[in-house]
Protein backbone atom coordinates (compact mmCIF):
# COMPACT_ATOMS: atom_id res chain seq x y z
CA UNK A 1 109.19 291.51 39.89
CA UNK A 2 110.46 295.00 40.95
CA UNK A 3 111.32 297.38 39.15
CA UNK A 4 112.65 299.33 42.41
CA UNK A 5 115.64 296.88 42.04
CA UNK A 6 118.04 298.89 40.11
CA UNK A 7 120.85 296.99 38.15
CA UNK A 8 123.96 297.84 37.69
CA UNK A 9 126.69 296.99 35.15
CA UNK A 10 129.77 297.04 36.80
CA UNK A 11 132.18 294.72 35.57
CA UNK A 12 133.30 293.65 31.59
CA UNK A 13 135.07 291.16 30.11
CA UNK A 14 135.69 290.11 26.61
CA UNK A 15 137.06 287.34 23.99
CA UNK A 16 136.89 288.99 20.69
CA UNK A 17 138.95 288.61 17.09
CA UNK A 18 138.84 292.85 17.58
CA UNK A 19 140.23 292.47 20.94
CA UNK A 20 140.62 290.52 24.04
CA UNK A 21 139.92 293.29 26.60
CA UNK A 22 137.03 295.36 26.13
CA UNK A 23 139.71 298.19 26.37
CA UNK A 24 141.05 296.94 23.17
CA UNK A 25 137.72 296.12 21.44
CA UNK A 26 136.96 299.53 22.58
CA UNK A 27 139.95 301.13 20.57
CA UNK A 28 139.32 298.79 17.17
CA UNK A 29 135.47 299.86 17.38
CA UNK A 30 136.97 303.65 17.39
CA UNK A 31 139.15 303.77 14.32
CA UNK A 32 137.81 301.21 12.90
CA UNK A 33 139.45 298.10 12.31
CA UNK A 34 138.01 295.11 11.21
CA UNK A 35 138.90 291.96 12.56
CA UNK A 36 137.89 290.13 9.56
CA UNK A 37 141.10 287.76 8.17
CA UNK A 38 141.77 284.69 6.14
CA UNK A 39 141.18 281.35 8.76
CA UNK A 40 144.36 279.73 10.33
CA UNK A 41 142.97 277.45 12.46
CA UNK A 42 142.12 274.68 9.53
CA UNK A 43 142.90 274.85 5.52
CA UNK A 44 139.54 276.33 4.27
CA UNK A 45 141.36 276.99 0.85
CA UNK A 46 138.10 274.55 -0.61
CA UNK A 47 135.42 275.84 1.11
CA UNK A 48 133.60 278.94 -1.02
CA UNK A 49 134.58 281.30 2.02
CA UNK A 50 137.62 280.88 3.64
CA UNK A 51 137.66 284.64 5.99
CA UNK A 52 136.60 284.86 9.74
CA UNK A 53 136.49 286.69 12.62
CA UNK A 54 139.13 284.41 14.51
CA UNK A 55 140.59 285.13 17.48
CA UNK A 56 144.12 284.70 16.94
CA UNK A 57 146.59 283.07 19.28
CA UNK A 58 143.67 282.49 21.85
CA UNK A 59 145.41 280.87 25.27
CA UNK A 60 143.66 280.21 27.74
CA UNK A 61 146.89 279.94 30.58
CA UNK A 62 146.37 281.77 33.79
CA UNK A 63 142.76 281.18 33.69
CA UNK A 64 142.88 277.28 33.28
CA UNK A 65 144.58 274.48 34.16
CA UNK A 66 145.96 271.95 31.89
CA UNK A 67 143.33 269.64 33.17
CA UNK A 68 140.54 272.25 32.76
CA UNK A 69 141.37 272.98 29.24
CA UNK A 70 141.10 269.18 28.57
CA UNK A 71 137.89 268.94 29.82
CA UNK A 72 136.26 272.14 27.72
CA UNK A 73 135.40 272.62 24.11
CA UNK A 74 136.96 276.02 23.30
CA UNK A 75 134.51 278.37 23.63
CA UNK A 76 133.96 277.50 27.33
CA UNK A 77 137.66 278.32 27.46
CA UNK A 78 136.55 281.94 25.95
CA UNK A 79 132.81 282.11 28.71
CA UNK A 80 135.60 281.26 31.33
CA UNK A 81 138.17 283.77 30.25
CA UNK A 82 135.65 286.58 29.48
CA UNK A 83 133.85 285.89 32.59
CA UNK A 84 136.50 285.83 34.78
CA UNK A 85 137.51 289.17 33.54
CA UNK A 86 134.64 291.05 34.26
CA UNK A 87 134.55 289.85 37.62
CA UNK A 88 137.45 290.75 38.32
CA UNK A 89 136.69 294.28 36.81
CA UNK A 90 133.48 294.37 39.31
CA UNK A 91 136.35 293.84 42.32
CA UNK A 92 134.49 290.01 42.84
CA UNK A 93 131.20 289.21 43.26
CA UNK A 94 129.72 291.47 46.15
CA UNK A 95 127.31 288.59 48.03
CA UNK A 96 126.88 285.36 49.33
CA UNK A 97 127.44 282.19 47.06
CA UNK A 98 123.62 281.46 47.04
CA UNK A 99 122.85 284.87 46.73
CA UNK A 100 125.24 284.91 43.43
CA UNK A 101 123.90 283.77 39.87
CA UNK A 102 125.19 283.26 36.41
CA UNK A 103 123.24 282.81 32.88
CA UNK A 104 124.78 282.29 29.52
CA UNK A 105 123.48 282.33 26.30
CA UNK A 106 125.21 280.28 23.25
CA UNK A 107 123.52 278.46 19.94
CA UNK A 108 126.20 275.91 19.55
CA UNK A 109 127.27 274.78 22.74
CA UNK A 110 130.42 272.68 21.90
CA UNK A 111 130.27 272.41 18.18
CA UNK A 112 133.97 271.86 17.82
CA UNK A 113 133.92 269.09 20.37
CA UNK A 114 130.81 267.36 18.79
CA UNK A 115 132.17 267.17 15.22
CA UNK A 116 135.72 266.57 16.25
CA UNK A 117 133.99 263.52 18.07
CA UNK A 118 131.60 262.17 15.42
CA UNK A 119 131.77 258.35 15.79
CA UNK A 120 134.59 258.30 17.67
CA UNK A 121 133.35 260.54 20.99
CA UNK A 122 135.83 259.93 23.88
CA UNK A 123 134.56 259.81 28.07
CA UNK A 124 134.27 263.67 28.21
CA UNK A 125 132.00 264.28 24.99
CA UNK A 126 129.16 264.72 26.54
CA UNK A 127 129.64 267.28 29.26
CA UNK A 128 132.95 269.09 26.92
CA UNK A 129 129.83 269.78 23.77
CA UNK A 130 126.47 270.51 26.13
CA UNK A 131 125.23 273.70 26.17
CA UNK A 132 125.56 274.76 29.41
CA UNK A 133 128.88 273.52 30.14
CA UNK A 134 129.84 277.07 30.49
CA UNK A 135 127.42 278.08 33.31
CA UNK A 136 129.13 275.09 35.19
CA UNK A 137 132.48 275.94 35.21
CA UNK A 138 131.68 279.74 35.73
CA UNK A 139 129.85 278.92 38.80
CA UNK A 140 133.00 276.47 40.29
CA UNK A 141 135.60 278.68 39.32
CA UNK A 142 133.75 282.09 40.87
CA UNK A 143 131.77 280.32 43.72
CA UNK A 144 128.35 280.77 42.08
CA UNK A 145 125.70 278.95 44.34
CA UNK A 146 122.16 280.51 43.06
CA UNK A 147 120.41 279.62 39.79
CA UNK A 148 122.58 278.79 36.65
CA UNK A 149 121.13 278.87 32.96
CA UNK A 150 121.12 278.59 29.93
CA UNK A 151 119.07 280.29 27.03
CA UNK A 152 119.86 278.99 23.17
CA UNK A 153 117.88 281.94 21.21
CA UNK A 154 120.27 281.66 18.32
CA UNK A 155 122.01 285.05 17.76
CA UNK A 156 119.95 286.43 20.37
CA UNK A 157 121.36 284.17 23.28
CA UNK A 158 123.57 286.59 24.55
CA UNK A 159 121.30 289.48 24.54
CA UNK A 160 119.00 287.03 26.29
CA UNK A 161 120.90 285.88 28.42
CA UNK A 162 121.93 289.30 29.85
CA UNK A 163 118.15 290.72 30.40
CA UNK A 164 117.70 287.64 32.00
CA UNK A 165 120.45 288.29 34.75
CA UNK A 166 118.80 291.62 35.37
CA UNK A 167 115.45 289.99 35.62
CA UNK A 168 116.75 287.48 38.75
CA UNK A 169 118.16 290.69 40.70
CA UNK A 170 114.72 292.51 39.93
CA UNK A 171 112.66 289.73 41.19
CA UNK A 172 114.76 288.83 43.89
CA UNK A 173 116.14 285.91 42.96
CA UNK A 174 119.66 287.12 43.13
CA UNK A 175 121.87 290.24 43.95
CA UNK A 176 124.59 289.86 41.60
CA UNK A 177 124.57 288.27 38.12
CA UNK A 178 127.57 286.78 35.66
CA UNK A 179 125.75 287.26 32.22
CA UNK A 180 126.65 286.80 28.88
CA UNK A 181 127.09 284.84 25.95
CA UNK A 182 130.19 282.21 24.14
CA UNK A 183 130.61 280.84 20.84
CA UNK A 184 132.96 279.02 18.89
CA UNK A 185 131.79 277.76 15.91
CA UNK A 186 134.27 278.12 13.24
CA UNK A 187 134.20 275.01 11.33
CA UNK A 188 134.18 273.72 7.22
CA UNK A 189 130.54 272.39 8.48
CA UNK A 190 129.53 275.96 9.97
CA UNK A 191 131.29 277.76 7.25
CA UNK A 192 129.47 275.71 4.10
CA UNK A 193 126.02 275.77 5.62
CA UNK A 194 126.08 279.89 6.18
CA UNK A 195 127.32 279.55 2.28
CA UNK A 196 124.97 277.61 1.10
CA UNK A 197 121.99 279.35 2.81
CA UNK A 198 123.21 282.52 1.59
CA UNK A 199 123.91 284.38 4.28
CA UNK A 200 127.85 284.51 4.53
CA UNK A 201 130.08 287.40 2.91
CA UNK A 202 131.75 286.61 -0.34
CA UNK A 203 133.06 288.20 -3.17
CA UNK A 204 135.19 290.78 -1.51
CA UNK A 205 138.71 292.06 -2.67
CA UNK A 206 140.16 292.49 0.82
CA UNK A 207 139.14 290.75 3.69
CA UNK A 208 138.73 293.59 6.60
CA UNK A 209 135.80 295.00 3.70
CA UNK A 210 133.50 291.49 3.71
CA UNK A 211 131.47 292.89 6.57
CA UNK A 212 129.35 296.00 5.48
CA UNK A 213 126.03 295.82 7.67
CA UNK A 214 123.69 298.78 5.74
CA UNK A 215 126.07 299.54 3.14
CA UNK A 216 124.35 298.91 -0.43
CA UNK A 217 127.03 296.91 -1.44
CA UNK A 218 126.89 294.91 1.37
CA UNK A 219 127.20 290.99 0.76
CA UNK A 220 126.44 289.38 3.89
CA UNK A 221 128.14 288.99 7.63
CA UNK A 222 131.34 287.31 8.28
CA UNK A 223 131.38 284.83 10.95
CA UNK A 224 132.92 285.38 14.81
CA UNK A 225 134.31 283.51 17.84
CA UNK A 226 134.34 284.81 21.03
CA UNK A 227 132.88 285.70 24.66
CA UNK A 228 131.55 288.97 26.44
CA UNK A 229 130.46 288.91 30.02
CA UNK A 230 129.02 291.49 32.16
CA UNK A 231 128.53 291.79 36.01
CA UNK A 232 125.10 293.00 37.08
CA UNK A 233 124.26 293.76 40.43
CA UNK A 234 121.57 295.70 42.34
CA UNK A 235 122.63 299.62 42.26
CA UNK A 236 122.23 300.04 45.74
CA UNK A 237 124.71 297.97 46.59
CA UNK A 238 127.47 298.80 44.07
CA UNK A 239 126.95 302.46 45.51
CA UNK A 240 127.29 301.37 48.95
CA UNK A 241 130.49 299.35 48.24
CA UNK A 242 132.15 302.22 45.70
CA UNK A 243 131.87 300.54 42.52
CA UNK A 244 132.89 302.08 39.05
CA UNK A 245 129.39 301.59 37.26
CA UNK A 246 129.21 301.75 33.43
CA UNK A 247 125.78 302.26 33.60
CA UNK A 248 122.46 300.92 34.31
CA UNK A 249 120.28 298.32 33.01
CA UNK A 250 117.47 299.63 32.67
CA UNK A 251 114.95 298.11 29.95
CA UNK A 252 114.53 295.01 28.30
CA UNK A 253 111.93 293.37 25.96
CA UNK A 254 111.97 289.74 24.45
CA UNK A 255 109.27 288.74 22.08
CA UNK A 256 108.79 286.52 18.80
CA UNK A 257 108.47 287.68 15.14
CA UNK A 258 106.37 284.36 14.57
CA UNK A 259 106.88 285.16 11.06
CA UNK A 260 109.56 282.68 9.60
CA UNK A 261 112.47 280.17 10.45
CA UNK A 262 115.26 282.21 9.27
CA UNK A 263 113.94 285.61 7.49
CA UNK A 264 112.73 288.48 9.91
CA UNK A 265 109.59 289.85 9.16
CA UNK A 266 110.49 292.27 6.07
CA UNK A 267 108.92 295.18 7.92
CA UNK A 268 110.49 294.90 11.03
CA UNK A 269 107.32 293.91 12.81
CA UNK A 270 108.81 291.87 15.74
CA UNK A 271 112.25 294.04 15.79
CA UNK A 272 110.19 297.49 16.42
CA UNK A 273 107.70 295.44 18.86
CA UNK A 274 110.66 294.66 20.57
CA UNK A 275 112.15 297.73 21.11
CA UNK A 276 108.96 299.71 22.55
CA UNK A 277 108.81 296.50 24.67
CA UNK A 278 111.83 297.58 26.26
CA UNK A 279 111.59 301.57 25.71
CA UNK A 280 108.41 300.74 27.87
CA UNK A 281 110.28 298.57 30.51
CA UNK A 282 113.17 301.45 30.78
CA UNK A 283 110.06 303.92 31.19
CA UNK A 284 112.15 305.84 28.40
CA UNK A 285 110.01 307.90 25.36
CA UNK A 286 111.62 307.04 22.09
CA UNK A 287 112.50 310.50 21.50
CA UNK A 288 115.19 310.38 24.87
CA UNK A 289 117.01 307.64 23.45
CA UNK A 290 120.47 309.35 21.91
CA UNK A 291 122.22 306.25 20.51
CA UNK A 292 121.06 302.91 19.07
CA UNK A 293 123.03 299.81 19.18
CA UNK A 294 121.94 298.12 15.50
CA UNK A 295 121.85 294.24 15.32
CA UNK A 296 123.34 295.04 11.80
CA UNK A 297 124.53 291.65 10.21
CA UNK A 298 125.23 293.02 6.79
CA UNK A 299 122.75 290.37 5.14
CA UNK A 300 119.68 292.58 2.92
CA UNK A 301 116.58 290.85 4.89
CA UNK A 302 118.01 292.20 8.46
CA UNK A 303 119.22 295.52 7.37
CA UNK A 304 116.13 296.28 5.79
CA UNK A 305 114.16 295.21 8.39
CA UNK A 306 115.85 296.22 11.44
CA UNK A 307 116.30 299.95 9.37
CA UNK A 308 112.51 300.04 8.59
CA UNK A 309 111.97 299.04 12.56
CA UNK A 310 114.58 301.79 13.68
CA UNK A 311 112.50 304.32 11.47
CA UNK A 312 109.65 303.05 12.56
CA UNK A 313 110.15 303.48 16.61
CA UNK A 314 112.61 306.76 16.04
CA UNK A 315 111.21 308.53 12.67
CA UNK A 316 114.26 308.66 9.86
CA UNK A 317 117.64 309.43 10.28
CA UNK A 318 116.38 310.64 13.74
CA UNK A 319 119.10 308.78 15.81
CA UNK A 320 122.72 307.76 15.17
CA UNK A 321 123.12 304.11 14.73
CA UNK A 322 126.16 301.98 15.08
CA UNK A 323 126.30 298.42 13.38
CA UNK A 324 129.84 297.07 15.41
CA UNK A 325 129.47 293.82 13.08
CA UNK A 326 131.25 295.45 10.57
CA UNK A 327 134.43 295.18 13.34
CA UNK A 328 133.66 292.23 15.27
CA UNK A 329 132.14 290.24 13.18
CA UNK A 330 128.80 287.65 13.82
CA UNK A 331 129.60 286.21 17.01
CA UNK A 332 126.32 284.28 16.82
CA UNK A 333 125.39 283.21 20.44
CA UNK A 334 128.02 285.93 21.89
CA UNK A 335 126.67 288.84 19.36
CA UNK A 336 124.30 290.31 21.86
CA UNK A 337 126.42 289.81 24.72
CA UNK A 338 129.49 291.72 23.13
CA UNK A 339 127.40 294.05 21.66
CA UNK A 340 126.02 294.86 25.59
CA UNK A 341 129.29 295.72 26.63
CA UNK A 342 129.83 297.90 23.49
CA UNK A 343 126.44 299.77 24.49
CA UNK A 344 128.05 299.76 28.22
CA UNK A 345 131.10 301.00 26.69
CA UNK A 346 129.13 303.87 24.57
CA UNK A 347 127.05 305.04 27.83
CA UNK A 348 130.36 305.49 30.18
CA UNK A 349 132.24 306.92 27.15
CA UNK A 350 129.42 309.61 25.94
CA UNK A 351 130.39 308.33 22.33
CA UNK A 352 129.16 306.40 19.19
CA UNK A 353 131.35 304.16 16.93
CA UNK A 354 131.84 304.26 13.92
CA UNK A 355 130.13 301.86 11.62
CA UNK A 356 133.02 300.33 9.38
CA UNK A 357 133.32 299.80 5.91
CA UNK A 358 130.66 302.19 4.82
CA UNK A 359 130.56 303.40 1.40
CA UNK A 360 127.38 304.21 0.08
CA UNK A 361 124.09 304.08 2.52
CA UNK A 362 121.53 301.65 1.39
CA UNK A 363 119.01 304.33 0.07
CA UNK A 364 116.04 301.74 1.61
CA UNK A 365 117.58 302.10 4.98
CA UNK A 366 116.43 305.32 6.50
CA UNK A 367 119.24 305.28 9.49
CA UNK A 368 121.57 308.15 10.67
CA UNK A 369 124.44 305.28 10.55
CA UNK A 370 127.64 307.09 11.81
CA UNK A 371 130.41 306.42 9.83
CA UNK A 372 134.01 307.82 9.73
CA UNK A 373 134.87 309.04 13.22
CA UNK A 374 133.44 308.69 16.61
CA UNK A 375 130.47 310.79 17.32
CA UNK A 376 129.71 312.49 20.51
CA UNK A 377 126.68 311.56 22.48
CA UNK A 378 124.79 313.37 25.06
CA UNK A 379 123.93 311.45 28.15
CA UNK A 380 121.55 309.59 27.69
CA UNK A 381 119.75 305.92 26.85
CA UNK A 382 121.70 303.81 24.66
CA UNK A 383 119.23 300.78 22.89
CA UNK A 384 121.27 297.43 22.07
CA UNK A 385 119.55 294.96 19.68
CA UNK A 386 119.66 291.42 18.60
CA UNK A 387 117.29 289.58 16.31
CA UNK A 388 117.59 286.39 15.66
CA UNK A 389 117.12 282.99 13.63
CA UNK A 390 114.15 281.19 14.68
CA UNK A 391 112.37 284.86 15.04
CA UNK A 392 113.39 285.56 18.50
CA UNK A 393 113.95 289.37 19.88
CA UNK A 394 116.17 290.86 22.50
CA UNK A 395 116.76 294.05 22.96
CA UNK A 396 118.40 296.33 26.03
CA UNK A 397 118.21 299.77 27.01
CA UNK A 398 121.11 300.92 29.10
CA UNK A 399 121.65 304.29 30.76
CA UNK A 400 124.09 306.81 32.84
CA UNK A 401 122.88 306.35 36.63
CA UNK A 402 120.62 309.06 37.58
CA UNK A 403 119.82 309.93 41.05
């Protein structure tokens, strides 16, 4: 593993209920404007929560065929989309098929297909609800002949799934990587289990207020569909071939709370080990970092934890902190990966988003959470982070290019 193999970001694309380019993600992030609405898709009028992140009017025409949308659970239809945009944004995928890799991250795989299909599963169950459906068609459709996987980290996955891709160009095992992370898991089944473990929003007035990650009225997140997808490739190369470059991947860290199945370790003790993990892989002192990218979920055990772990690595109020939940929504297995391109997105654009739906801080979280407008950033390291059920860590440092 080398370290002298720079990466690159230098493509985006994006399936999100805030907006299906990142351009337009980009722009609901700014003013804010949550994507949070009542569902559409299926009468949730009995279920104890019946708002989502949905992406409304999703079609996937121009990017599949009739037969290919038969064949895929819908959110391969949003990896394929998403993907295909930000290669496209790269200008293609600079190398050789077998030099050319993908990884994706998701928890549910094909969730819709697998309960739609519950004793009754037709010929194309199987491969329409497995896991790593989307790495397969991504690699057909954009000629991908190097390795192809899959990482299921829970709302880590896409996170995951993106240091990964920067670990094959680093260690040679590829020179340009599709990364990123799909989900689609917007059912009654989905919906009632969040419910009953306690974890989904409820009891709000308006809808576009549910999410409110570090707000002390905060009631929980509000779950997302969607797809983000990044192109990585080694720096070198996207110089020599003029590439616009968002920035650079420089730092990542992946460990395991080993605390609990679902609760994060109340002090943060895996989230901060996570982040020095990658501070240390970026070679970047805490102190350099100007912006940080919050996991922010909007449930009490994360924003406590992840607050006391930002305070922790940073000292109090000693960075600004975005929480883009409160916008997007909980994309689950796509979380980390949309929240990669928002870092991208922060790094090329020297700004900060606001965090949505912010009221009153949550005295016990010590963050300087921007709120309001934009706020201007000087160049400098931008820290993504995703935590996850199951106690698994990702988190991504990502930089202008320097000489």
């Amino acid at each position: 593993m080398s370290k002298d193999r720079r990466v690159a970001v230098t493509g985006l694309g994006v399936r999100s209920a805030a907006g299906a380019t990142p351009a337009a993600l980009w722009e609901a992030l700014l003013e804010p404007r949550p994507a949070a609405a009542a569902i559409r898709s299926f009468d949730a009028s009995a279920l104890p929560v019946d708002v989502a992140c949905e992406i409304p009017g999703f079609d996937p025409a121009g990017y599949l065929t009739p037969k290919q949308v038969a064949r895929t659970d819908r959110s391969v239809q949003f990896a394929l989309c998403a993907a295909t945009d930000a290669v496209r944004d790269a200008g293609g995928l600079a190398a050789v098929p077998e030099r050319r890799a993908v990884v994706t991250g998701t928890a549910y795989g094909g969730v819709l297909t697998q309960e739609e299909g519950i004793g009754r599963p037709r010929a194309l169950y199987v491969p329409k609800m497995m896991s790593n459906a989307g790495a397969f068609w991504i690699t057909t459709e954009h000629g991908i002949g190097g390795p192809s996987l899959t990482i299921s980290t829970a709302c880590a996955s896409g996170g995951h799934a993106v240091g990964e891709g920067m670990q094959l160009i680093r260690a040679g095992s590829a020179d340009v990587v599709v990364a990123g992370g799909h989900e689609a898991s917007l059912t009654p089944t989905n919906l009632l289990a969040f419910c009953r473990a306690g974890t989904l929003a409820t009891g709000f007035a308006d809808p576009a207020g549910a999410s409110r990650p570090f707000d002390a009225g905060r009631r929980g997140f509000v779950l997302a569909e969607g797809a983000a997808f990044v192109v990585l490739e080694r720096l070198e190369a996207a110089r020599a071939r003029g590439a616009r470059i968002y920035a650079e991947l420089t730092g990542y860290g992946r460990n395991s709370d080993a605390y609990h199945l679902t609760s994060p370790h109340p002090e943060g003790a895996g989230a901060r080990a996570c982040m020095e993990l990658a501070l240390a892989d970026a070679s970047v002192a805490a102190q350099e970092v100007v912006h940080v990218n919050a996991h922010g979920t909007g449930t009490e055990l994360n924003d406590l934890a992840e607050a006391r772990a930002i305070t922790a690595v940073f000292g109090a109020g000693a960075v600004p902190v975005t929480a883009p939940k409160a916008v997007t929504g909980h994309a689950i297995g796509a979380a980390g990966a949309l929240e990669a391109v928002i870092a991208a997105l922060s790094v090329a654009e020297g700004l900060a988003p606001p965090t949505a739906n912010l009221a009153q801080l949550d005295p016990r979280c010590e963050v300087d959470l921007v709120s309001g407008a934009p706020r201007k950033l000087p160049a400098g390291p931008v820290i993504s982070n995703s935590f996850a059920f199951g106690g698994h860590n990702a988190c991504l440092v990502l930089a202008p290019v320097q000489r």
